[in-house]
Structure formats: structure tokens, C-alpha cells
Protein backbone atom coordinates (compact mmCIF):
# COMPACT_ATOMS: atom_id res chain seq x y z
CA UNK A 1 0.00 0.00 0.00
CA UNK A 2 1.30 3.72 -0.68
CA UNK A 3 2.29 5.89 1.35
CA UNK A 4 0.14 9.08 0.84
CA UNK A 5 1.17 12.79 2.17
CA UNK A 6 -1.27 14.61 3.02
CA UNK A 7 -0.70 17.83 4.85
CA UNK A 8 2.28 20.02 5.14
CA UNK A 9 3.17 21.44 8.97
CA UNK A 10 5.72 23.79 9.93
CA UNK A 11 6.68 23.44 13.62
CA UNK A 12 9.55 24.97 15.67
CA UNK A 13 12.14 23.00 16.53
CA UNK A 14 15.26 24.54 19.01
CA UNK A 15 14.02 27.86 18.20
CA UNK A 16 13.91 27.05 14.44
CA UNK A 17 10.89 26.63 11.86
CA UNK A 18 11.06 23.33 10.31
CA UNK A 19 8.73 22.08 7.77
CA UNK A 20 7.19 18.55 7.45
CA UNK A 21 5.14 16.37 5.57
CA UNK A 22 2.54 14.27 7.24
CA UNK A 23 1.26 11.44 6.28
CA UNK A 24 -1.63 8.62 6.35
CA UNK A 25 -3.68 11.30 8.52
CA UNK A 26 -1.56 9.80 11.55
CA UNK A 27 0.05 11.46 14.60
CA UNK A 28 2.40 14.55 13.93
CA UNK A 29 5.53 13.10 15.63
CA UNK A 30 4.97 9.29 14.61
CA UNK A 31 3.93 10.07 11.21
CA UNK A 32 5.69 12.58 9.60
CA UNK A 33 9.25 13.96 7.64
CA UNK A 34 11.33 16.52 7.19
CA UNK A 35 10.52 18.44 4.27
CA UNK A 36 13.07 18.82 1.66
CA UNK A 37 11.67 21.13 -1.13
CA UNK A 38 14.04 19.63 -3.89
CA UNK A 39 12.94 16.46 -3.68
CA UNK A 40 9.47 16.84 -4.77
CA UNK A 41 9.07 15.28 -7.97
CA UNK A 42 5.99 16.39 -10.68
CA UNK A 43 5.31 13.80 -13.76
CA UNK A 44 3.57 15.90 -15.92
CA UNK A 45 1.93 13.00 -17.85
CA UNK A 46 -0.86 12.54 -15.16
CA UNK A 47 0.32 15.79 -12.99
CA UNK A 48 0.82 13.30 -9.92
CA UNK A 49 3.37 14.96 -7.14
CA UNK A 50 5.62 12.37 -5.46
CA UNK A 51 8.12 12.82 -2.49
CA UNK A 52 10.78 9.91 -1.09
CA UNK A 53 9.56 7.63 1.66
CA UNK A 54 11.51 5.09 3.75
CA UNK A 55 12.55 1.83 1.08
CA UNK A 56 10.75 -0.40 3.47
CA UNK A 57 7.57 1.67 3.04
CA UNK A 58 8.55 1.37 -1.19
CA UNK A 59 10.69 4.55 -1.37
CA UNK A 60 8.22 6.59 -3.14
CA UNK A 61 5.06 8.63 -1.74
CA UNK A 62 1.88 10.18 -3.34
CA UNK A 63 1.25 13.55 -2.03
CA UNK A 64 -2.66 14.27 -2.00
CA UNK A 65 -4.50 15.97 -4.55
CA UNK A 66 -5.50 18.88 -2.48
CA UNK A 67 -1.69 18.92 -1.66
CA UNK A 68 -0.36 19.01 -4.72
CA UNK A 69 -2.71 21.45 -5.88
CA UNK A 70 -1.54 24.32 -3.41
CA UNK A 71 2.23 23.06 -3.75
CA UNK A 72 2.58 23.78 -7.71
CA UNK A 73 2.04 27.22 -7.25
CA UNK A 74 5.65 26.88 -6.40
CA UNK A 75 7.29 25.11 -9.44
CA UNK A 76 9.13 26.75 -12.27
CA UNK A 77 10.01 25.16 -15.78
CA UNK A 78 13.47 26.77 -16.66
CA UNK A 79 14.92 24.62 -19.18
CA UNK A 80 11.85 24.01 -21.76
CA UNK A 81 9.19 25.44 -23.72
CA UNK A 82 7.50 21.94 -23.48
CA UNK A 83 4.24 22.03 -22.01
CA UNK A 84 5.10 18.37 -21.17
CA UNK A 85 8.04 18.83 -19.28
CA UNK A 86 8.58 18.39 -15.50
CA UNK A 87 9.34 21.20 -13.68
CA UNK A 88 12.81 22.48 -13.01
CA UNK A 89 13.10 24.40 -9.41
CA UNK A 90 10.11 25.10 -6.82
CA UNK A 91 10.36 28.43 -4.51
CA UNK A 92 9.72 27.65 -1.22
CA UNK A 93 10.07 30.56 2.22
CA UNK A 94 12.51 32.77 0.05
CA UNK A 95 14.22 30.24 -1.77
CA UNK A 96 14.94 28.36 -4.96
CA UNK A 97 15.78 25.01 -4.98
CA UNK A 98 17.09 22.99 -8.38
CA UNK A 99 14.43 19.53 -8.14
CA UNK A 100 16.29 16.54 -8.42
CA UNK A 101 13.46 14.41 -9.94
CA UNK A 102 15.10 11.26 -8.33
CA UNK A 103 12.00 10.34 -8.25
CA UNK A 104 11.05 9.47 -11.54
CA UNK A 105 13.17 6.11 -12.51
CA UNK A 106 11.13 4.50 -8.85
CA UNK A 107 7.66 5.44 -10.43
CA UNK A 108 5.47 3.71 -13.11
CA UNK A 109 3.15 6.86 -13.91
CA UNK A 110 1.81 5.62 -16.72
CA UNK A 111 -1.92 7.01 -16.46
């Protein structure tokens, strides 16, 4: 079964704001990770989001619908003119990061 994000907290930690994605509706501390912006990985053939999960839990996550919808506000396609293409970076609390799509070799996003 897959794991599925969906909600995005920010929570302070040492004095710090930390971001994390929650998942399976479960308990904040049990059931969530650190958020790492360039990790989030868009296939723009169905328009699903992913993000990494533990490889005993498959490696790869869906992040919700609802989720992904507010999240792609963020993204930016850089390189191409292709409507088709995956985006490049994603802006998140001041900053740019570069997306390592890592992501996409793990999934079978064929819809």
C-alpha cells in the first residue's frame, strides 16, 4: 500500500521553523518527515506529485490531490518550452531550490 502525504506542517524545533510532511492522517511526531523542497518530484503526464519515503515503506510517496494542488504554485520550468516537461526548481520561504526528480526512474506513472 502507498504511502500518501497529506498535509504540510511547519513546527519549531530549538528555536527554528522546520517544515514537514505528514502522512496517512496519523500522529504529527509518529507520522511525519522533514521536508526537503528539492525532492518533490511532478510527472507531468498525469500531474501526480511524489516525495521519497523510507525503502521499506517502497521509497516513493503520493502527495494528496489537495496537496499538490496548493504546492505547484511553487514550481518553475526553466529549461523548456514543453508544455510536457517536468518542472525544473520550486520556490519555497525565500528560496529556490534545483528539483532533483530522483523520483522518476522508482515510479510507473503511466496514467
Amino acid at each position: 500500500m502507498p504511502i500518501v502525504y497529506t498535509e504540510l506542517l511547519t513546527k519549531r524545533i530549538d528555536g527554528a521553523s522546520r517544515d514537514f510532511l505528514l502522512y496517512c492522517n496519523g500522529p504529527e511526531k509518529a507520522m511525519s518527515v522533514c521536508f526537503e523542497p528539492e525532492r518533490l518530484c511532478m510527472l507531468p503526464r498525469s500531474g501526480r506529485l511524489y516525495y521519497p519515503t523510507r525503502e521499506s515503506l517502497g521509497g516513493v510517496g503520493l502527495v494528496k490531490s489537495a496537496l499538490a494542488i496548493q504546492l505547484s504554485k511553487h514550481f518553475e520550468y526553466r529549461e523548456s518550452r514543453d508544455p510536457d516537461a517536468s518542472p525544473t526548481h520550486f520556490n519555497w520561504n525565500g528560496r529556490c531550490y534545483l528539483l532533483t526528480n530522483e523520483l522518476v526512474r522508482l515510479t510507473n506513472d503511466d496514467v
